[in-house]
PDB file of N, CA and C in Angstrom:
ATOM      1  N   UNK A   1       0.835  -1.181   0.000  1.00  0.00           N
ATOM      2  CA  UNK A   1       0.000   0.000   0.000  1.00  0.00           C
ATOM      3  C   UNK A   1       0.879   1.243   0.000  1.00  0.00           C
ATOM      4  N   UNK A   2       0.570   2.063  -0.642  1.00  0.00           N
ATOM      5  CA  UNK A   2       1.336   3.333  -0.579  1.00  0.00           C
ATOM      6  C   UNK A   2       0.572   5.045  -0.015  1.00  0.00           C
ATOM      7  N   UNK A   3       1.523   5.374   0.633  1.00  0.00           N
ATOM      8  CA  UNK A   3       1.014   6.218   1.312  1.00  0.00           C
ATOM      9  C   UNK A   3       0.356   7.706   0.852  1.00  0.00           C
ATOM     10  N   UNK A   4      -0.792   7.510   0.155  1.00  0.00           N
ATOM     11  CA  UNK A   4      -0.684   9.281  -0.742  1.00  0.00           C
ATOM     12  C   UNK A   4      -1.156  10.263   0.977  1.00  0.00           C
ATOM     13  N   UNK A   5      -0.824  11.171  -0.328  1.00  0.00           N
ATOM     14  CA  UNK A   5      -0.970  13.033   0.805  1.00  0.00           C
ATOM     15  C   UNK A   5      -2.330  13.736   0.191  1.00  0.00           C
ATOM     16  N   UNK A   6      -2.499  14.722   0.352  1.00  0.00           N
ATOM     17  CA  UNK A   6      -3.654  15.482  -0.216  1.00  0.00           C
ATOM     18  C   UNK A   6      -3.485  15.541  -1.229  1.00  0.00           C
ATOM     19  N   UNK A   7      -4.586  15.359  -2.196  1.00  0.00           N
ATOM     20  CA  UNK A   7      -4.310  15.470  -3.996  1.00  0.00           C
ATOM     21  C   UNK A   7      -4.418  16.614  -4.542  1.00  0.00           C
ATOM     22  N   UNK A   8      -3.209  16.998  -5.162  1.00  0.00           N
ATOM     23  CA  UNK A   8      -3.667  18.157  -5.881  1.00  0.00           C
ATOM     24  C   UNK A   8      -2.564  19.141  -5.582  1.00  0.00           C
ATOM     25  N   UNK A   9      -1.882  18.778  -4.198  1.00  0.00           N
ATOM     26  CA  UNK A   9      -1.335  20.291  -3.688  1.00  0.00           C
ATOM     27  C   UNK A   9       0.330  19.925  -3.906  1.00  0.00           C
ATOM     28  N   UNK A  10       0.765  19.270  -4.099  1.00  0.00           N
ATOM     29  CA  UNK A  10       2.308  19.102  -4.361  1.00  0.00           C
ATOM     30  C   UNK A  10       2.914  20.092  -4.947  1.00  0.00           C
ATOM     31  N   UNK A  11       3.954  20.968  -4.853  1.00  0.00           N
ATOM     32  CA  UNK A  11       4.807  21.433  -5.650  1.00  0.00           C
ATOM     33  C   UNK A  11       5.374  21.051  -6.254  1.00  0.00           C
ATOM     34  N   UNK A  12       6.124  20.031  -6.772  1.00  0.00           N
ATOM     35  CA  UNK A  12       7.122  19.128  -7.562  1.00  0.00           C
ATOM     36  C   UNK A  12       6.475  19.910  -8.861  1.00  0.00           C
ATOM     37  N   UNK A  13       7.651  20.090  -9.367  1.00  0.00           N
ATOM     38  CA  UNK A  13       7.907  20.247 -10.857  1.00  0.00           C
ATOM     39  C   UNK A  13       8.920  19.676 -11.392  1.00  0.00           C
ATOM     40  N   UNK A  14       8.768  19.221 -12.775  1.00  0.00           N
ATOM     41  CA  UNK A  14       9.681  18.654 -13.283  1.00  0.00           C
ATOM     42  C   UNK A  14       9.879  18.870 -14.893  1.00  0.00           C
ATOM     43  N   UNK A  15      10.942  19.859 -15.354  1.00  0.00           N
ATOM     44  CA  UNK A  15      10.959  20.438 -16.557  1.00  0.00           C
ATOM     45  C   UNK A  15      11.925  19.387 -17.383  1.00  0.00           C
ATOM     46  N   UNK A  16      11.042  18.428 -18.292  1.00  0.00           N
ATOM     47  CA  UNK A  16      11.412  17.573 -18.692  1.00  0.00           C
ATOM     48  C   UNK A  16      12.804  17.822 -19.923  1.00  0.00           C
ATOM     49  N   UNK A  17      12.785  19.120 -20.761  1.00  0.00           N
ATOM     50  CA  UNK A  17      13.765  19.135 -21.484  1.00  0.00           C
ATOM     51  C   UNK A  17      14.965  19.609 -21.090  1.00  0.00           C
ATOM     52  N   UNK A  18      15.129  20.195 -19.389  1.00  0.00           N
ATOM     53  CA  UNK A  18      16.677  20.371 -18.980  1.00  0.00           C
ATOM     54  C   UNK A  18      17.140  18.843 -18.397  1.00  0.00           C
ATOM     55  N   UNK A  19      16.125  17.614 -18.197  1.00  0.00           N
ATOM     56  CA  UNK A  19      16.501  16.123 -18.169  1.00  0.00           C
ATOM     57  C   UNK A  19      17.194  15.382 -18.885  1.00  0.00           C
ATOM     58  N   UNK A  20      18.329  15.022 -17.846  1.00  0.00           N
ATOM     59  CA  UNK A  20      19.292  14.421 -18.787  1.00  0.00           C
ATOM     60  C   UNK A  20      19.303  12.622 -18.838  1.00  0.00           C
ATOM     61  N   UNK A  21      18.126  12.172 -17.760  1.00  0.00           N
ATOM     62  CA  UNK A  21      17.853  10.728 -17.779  1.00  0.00           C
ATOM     63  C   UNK A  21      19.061  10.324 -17.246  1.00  0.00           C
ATOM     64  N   UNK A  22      19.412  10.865 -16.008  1.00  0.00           N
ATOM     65  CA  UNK A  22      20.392  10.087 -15.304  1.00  0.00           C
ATOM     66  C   UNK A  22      19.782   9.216 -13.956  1.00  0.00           C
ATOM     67  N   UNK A  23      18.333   9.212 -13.764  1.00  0.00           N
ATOM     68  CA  UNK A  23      17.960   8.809 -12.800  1.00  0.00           C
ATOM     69  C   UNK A  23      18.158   8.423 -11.029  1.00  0.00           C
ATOM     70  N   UNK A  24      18.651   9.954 -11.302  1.00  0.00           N
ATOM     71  CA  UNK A  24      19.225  10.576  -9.405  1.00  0.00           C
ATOM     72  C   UNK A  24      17.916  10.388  -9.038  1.00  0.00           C
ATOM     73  N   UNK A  25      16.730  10.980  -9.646  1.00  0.00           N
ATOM     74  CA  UNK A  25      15.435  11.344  -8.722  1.00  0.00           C
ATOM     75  C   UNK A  25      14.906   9.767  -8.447  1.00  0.00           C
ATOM     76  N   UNK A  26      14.962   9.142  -9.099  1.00  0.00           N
ATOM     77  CA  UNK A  26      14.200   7.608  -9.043  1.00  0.00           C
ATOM     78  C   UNK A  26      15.235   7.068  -7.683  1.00  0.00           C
ATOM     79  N   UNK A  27      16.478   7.201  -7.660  1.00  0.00           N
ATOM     80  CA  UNK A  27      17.133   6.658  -6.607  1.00  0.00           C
ATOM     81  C   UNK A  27      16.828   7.002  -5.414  1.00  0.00           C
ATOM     82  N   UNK A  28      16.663   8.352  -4.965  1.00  0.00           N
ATOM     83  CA  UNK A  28      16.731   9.339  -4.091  1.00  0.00           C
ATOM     84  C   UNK A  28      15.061   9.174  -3.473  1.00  0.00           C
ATOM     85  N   UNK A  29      14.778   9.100  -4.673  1.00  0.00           N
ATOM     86  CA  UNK A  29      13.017   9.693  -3.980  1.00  0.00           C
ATOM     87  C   UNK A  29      12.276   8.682  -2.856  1.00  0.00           C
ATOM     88  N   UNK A  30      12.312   8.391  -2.163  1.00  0.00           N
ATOM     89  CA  UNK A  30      11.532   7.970  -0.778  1.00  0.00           C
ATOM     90  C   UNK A  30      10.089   6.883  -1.134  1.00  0.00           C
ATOM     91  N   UNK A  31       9.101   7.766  -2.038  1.00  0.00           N
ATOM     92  CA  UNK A  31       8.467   7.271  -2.412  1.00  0.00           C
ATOM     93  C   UNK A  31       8.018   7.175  -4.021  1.00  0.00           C
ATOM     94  N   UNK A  32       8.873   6.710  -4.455  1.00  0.00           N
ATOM     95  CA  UNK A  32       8.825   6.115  -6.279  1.00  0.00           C
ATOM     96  C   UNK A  32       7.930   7.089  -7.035  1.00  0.00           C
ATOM     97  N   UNK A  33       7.970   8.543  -6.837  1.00  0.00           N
ATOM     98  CA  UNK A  33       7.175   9.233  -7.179  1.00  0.00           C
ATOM     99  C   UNK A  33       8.065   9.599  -8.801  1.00  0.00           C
ATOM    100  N   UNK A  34       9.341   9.180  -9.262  1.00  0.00           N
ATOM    101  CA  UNK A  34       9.649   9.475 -10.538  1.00  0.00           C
ATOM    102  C   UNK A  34      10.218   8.210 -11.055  1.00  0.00           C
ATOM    103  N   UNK A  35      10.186   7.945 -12.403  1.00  0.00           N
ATOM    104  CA  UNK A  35      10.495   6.895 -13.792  1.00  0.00           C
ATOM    105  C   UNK A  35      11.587   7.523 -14.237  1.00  0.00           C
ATOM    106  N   UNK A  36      12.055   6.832 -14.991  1.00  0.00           N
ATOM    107  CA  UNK A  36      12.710   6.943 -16.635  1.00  0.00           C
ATOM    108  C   UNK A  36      12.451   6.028 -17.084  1.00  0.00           C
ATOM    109  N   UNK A  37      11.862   6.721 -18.272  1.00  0.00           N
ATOM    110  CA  UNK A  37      11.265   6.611 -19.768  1.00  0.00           C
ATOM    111  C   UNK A  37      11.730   7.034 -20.856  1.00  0.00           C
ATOM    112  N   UNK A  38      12.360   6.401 -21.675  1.00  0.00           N
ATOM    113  CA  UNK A  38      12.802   7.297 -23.023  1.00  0.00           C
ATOM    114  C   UNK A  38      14.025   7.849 -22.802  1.00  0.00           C
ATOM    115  N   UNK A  39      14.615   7.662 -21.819  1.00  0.00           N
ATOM    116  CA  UNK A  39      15.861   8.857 -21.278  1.00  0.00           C
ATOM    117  C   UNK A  39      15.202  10.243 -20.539  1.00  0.00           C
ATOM    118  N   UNK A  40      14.270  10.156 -19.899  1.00  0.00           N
ATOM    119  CA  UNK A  40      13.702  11.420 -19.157  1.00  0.00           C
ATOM    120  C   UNK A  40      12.992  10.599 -18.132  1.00  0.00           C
ATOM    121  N   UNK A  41      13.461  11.530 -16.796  1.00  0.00           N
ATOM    122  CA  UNK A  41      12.256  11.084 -16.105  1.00  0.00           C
ATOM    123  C   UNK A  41      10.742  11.491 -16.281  1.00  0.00           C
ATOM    124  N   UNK A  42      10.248  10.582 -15.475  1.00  0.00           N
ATOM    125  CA  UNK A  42       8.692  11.381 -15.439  1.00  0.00           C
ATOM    126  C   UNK A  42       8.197  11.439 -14.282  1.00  0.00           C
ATOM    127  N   UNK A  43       7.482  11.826 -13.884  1.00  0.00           N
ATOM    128  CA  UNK A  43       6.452  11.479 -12.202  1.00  0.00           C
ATOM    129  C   UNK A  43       5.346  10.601 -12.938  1.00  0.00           C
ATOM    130  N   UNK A  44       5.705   9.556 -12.073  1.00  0.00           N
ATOM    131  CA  UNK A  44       4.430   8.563 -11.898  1.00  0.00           C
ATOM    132  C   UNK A  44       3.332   8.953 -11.008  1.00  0.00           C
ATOM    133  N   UNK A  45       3.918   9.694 -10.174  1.00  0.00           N
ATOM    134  CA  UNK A  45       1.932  10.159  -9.533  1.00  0.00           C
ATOM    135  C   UNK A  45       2.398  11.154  -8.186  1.00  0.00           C
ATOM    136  N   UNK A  46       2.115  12.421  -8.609  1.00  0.00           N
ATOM    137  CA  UNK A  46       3.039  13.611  -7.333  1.00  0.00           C
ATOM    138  C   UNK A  46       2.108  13.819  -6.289  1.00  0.00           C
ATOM    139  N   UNK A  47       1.067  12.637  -6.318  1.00  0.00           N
ATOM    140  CA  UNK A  47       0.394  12.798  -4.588  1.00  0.00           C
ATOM    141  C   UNK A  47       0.946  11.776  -4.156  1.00  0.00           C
ATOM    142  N   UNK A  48       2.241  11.405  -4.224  1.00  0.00           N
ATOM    143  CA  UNK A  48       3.081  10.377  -3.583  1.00  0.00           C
ATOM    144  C   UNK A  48       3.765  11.286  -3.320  1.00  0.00           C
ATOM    145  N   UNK A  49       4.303  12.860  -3.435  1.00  0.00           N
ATOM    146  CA  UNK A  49       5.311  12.857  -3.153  1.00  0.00           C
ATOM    147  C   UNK A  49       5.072  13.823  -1.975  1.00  0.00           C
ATOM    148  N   UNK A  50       6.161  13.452  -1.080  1.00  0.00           N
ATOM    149  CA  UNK A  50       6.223  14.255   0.498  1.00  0.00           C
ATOM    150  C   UNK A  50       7.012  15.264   0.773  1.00  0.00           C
ATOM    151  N   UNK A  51       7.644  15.969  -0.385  1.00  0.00           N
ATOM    152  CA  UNK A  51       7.830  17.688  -0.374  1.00  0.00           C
ATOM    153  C   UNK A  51       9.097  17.745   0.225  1.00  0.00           C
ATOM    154  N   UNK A  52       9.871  16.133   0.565  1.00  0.00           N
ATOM    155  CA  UNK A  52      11.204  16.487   1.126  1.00  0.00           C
ATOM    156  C   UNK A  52      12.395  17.511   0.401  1.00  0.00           C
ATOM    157  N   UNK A  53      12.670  17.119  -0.849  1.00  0.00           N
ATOM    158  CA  UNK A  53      13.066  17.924  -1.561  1.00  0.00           C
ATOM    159  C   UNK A  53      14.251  16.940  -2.186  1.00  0.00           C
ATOM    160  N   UNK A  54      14.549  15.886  -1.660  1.00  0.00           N
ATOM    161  CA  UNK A  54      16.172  15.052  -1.785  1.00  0.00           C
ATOM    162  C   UNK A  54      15.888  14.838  -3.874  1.00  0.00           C
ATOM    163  N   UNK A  55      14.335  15.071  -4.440  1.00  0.00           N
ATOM    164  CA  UNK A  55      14.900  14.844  -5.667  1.00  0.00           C
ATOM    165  C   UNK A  55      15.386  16.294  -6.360  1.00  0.00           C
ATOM    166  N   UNK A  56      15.178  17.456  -6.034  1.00  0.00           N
ATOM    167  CA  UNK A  56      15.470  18.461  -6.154  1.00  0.00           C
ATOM    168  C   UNK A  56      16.983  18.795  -5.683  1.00  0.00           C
ATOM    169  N   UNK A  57      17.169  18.295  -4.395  1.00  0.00           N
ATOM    170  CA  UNK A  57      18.679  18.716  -3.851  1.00  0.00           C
ATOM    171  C   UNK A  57      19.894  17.934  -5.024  1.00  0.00           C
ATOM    172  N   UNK A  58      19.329  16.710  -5.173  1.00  0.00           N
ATOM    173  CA  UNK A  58      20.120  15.729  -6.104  1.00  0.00           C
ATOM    174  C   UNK A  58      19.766  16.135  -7.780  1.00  0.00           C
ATOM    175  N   UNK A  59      19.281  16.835  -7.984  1.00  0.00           N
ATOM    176  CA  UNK A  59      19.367  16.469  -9.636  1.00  0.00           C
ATOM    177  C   UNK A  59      20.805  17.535 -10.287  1.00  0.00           C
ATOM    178  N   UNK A  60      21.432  16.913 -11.186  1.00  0.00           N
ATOM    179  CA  UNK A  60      22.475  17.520 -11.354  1.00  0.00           C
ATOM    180  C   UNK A  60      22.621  18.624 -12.152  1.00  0.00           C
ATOM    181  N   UNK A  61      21.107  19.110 -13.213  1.00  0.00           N
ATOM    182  CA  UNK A  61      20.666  19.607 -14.090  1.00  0.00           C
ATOM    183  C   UNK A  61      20.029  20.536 -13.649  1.00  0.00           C
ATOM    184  N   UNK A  62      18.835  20.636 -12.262  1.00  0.00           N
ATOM    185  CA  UNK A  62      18.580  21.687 -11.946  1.00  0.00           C
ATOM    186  C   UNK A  62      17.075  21.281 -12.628  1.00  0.00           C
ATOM    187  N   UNK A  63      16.569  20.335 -12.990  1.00  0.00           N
ATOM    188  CA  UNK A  63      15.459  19.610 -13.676  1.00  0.00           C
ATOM    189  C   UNK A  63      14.389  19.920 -12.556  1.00  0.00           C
ATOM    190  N   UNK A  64      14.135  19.661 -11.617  1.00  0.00           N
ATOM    191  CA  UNK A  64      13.640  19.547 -10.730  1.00  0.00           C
ATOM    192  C   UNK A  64      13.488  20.629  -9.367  1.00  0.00           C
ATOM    193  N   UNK A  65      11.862  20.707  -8.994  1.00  0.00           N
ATOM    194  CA  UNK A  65      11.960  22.065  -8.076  1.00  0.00           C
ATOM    195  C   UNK A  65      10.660  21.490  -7.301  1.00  0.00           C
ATOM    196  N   UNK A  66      11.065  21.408  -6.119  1.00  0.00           N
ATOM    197  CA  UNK A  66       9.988  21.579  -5.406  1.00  0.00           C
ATOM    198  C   UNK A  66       9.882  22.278  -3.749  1.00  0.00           C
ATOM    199  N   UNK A  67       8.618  22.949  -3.513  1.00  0.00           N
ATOM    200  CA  UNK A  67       9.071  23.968  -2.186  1.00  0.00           C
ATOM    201  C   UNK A  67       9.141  22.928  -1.301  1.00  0.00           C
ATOM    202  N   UNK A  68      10.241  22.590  -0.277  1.00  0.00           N
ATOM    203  CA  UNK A  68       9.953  21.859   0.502  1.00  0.00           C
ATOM    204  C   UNK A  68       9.261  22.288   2.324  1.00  0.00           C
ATOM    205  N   UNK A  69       8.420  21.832   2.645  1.00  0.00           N
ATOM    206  CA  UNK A  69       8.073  21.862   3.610  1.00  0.00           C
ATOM    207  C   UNK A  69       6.651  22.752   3.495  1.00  0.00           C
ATOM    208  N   UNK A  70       6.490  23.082   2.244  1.00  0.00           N
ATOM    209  CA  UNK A  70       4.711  23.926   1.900  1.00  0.00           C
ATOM    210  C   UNK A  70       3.979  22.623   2.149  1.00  0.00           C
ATOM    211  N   UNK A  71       3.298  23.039   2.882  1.00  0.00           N
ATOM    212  CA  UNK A  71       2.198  21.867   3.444  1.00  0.00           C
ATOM    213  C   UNK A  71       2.844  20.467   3.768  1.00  0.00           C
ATOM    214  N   UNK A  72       4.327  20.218   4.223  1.00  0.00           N
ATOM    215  CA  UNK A  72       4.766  19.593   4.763  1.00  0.00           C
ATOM    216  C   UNK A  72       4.255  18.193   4.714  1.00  0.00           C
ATOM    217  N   UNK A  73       3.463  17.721   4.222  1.00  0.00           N
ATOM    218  CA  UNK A  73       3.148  16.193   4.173  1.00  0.00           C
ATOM    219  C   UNK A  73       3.909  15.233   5.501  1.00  0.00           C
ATOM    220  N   UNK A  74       5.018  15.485   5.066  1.00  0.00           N
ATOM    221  CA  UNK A  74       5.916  14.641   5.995  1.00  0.00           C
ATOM    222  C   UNK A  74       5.361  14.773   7.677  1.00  0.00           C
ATOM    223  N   UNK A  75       5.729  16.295   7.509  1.00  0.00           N
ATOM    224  CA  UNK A  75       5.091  16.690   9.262  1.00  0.00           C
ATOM    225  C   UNK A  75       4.198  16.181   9.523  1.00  0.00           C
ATOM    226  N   UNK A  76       2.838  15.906   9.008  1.00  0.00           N
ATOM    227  CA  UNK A  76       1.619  15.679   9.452  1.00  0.00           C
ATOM    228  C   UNK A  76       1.786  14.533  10.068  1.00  0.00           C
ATOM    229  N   UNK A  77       2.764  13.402   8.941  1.00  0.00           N
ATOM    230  CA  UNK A  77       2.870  12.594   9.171  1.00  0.00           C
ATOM    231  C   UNK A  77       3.393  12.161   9.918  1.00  0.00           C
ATOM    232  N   UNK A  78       4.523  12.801  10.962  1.00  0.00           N
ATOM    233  CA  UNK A  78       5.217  12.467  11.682  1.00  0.00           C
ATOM    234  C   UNK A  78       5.064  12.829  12.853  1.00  0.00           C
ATOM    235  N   UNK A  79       3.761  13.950  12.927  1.00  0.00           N
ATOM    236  CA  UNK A  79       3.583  14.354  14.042  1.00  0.00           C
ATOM    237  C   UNK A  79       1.906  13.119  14.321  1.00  0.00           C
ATOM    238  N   UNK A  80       1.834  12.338  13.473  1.00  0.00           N
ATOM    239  CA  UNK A  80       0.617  11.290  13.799  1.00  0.00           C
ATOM    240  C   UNK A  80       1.115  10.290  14.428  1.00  0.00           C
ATOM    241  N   UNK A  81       2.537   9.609  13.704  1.00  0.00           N
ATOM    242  CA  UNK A  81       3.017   8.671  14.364  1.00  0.00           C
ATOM    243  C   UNK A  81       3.856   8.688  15.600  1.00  0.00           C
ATOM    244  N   UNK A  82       3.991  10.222  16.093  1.00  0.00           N
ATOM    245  CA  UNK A  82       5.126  10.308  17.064  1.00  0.00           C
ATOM    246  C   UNK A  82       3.756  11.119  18.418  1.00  0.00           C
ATOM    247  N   UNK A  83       2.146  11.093  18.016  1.00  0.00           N
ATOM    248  CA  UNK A  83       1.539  11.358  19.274  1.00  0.00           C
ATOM    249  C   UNK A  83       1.855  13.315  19.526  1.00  0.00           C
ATOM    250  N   UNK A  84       2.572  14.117  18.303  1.00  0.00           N
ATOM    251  CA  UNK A  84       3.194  15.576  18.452  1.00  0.00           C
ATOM    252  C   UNK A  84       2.246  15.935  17.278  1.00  0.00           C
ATOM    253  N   UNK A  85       2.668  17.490  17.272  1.00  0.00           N
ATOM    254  CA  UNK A  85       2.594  18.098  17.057  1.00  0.00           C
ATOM    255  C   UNK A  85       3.587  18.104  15.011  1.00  0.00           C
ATOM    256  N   UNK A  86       2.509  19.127  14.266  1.00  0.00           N
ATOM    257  CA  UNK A  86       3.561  18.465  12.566  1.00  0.00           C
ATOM    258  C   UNK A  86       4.804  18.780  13.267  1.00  0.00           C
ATOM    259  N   UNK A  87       6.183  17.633  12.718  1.00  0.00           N
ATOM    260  CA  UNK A  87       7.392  18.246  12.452  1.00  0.00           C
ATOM    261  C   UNK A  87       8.119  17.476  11.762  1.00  0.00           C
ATOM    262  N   UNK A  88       8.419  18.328  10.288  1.00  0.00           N
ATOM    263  CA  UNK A  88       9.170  17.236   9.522  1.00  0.00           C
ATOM    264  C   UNK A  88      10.815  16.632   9.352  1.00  0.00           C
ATOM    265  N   UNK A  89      11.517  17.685  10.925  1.00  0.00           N
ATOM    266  CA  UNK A  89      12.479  17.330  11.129  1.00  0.00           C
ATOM    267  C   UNK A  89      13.381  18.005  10.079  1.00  0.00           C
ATOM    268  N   UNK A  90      13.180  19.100   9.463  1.00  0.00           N
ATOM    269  CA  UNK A  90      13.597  20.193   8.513  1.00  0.00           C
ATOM    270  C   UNK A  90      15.042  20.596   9.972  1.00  0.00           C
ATOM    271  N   UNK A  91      16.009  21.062   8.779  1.00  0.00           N
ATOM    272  CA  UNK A  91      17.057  21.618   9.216  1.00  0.00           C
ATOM    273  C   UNK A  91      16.957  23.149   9.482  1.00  0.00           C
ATOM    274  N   UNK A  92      17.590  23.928  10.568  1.00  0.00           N
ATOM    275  CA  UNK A  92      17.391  25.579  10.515  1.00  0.00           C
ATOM    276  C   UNK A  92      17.478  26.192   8.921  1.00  0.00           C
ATOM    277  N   UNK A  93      18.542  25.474   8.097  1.00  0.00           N
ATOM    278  CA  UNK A  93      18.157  26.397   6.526  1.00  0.00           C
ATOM    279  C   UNK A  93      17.524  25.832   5.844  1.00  0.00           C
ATOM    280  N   UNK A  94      15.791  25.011   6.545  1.00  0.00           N
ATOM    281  CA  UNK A  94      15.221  24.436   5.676  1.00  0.00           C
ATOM    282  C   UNK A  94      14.903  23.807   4.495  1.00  0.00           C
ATOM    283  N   UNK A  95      16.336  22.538   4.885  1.00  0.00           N
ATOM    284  CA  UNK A  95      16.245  21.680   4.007  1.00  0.00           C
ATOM    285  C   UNK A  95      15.582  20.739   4.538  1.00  0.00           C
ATOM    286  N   UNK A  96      15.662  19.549   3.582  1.00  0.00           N
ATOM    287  CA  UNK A  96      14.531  18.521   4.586  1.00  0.00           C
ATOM    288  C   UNK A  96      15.879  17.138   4.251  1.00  0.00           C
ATOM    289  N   UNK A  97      15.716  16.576   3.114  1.00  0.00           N
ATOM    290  CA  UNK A  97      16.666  15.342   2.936  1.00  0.00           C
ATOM    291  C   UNK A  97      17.788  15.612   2.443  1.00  0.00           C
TER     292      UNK A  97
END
């Protein structure tokens, strides 16, 4: 089973012609929210994805952008399983992975 977030609200972008199909984001991403296809990635489905940012921090091209911690997904989530309050465990210069 896989875990989606609210539909609709993800930031992830992914500007397919600065893609160089090296598939950092497919490695990196947490939850299999990107492919390669053809030599480009794609998103297979961005209400999988939890706004950490590790496919954005990793792409070597600059392909990839997403705000991390806007509506935090992660937090919600972590503040359900930990009995707290959201916290997605973001660094002071708000990075996340």
């Amino acid at each position: 089973m896989k875990l989606k977030y609210l539909r609709g609200v993800a930031t992830l972008k992914l500007e397919t012609e600065k893609c160089i199909g090296c598939g950092m984001c497919v490695t990196v991403c947490p939850h299999a929210v990107f492919e390669v296809k053809a030599r480009k990635a794609a998103v297979t489905d961005a209400d999988l994805c939890m706004e950490c940012g590790a496919c954005a921090n990793n792409c070597p091209v600059d392909a990839i952008s997403v705000k991390k911690g806007v509506g935090c997904a992660q937090a919600v989530r972590n503040g359900f399983l930990r009995g707290t309050e959201p916290d997605c465990s973001c660094g002071d210069d708000g990075t996340c992975c």
